[in-house]
Protein backbone atom coordinates (compact mmCIF):
# COMPACT_ATOMS: atom_id res chain seq x y z
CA UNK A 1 -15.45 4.54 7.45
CA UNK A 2 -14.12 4.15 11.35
CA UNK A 3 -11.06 2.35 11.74
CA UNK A 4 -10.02 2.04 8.53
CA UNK A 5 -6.44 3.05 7.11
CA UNK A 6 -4.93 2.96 3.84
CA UNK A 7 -1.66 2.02 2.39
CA UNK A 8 -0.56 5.61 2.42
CA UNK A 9 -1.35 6.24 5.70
CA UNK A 10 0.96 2.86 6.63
CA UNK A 11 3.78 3.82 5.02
CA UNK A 12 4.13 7.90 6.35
CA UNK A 13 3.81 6.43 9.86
CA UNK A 14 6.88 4.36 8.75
CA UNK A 15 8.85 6.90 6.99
CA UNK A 16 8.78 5.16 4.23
CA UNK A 17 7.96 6.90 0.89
CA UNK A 18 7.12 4.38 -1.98
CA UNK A 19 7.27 5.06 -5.74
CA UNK A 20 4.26 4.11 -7.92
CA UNK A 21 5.50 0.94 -9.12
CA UNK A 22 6.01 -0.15 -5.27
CA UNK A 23 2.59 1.53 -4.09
CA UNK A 24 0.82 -0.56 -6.91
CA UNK A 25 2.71 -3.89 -6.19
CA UNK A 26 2.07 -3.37 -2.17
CA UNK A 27 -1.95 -2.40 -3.02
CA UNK A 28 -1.97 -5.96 -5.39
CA UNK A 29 -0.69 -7.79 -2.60
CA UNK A 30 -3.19 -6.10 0.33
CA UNK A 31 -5.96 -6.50 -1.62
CA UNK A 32 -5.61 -10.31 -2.25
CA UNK A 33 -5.15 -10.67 1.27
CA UNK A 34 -8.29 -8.61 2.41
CA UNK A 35 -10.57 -10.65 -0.54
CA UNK A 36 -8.87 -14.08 0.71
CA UNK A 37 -9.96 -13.07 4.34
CA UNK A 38 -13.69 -11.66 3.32
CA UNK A 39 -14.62 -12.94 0.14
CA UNK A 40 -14.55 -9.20 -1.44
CA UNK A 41 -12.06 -6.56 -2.31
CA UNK A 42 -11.78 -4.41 0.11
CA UNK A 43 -14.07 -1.08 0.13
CA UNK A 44 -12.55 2.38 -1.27
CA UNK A 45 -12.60 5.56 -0.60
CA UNK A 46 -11.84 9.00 -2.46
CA UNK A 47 -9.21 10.88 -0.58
CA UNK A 48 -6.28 13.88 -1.76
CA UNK A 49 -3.59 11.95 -3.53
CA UNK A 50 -0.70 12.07 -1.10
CA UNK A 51 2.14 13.02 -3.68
CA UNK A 52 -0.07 16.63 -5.52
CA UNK A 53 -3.04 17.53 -6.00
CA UNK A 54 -6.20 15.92 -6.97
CA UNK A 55 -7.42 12.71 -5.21
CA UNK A 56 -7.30 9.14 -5.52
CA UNK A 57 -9.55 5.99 -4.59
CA UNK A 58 -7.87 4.54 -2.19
CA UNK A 59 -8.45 0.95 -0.62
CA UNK A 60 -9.40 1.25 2.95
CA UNK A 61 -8.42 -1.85 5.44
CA UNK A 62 -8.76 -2.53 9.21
CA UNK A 63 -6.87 -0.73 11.51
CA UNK A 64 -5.83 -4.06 12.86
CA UNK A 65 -4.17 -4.34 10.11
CA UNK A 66 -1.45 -2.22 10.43
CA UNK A 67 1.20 -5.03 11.17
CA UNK A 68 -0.07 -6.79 8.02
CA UNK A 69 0.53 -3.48 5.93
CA UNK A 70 3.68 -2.89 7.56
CA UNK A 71 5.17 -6.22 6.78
CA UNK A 72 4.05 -6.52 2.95
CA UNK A 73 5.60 -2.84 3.17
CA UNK A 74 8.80 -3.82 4.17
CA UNK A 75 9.02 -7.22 1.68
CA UNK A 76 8.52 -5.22 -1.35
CA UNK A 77 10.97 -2.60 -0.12
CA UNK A 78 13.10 -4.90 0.68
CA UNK A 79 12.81 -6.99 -2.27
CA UNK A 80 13.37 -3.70 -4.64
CA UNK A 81 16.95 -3.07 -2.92
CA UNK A 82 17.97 -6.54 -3.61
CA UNK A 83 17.46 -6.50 -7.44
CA UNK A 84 18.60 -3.27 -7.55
CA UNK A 85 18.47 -2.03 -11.02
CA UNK A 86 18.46 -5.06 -13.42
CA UNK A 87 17.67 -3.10 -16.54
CA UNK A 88 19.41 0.71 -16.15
CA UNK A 89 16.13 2.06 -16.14
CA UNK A 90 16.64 4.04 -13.33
């Protein structure tokens, strides 16, 4: 699909690398935006994983939507640092 990005793809261009539990929160929170917006979830794609080998279905959104990405992006990161690590399971 043309102009279409994914998560992933967001978050390299930012230098920022997200663990699985921040990648699955950050997907959650795209894809109620894109079905609140069109009435669907958005479509998907299968691509190489991004962190070894195999590949993944990944959600693709509008490259206008960069900003969007970028900003749910940075609230989960930034919400992560703040609670740090309640429960010493890190």
């Amino acid at each position: 699909m043309k102009n279409r990005i994914t998560i992933p793809q967001v978050a390299k261009s930012m230098g920022v690398i997200m663990d699985n539990k921040t990648s699955w929160s950050v997907g959650s929170a795209m894809a109620s935006m894109y079905e609140k917006e069109f009435g669907e979830l958005p479509p998907k794609d299968l691509r190489p994983k991004t962190n070894g080998p195999g590949s993944h279905c990944f959600a693709l959104y509008p490259a206008n939507w960069q900003s969007k990405i970028e900003d749910v992006i940075r609230l989960h990161q930034d919400f992560a640092e703040r609670q740090g690590d309640l429960f010493g399971d890190k």
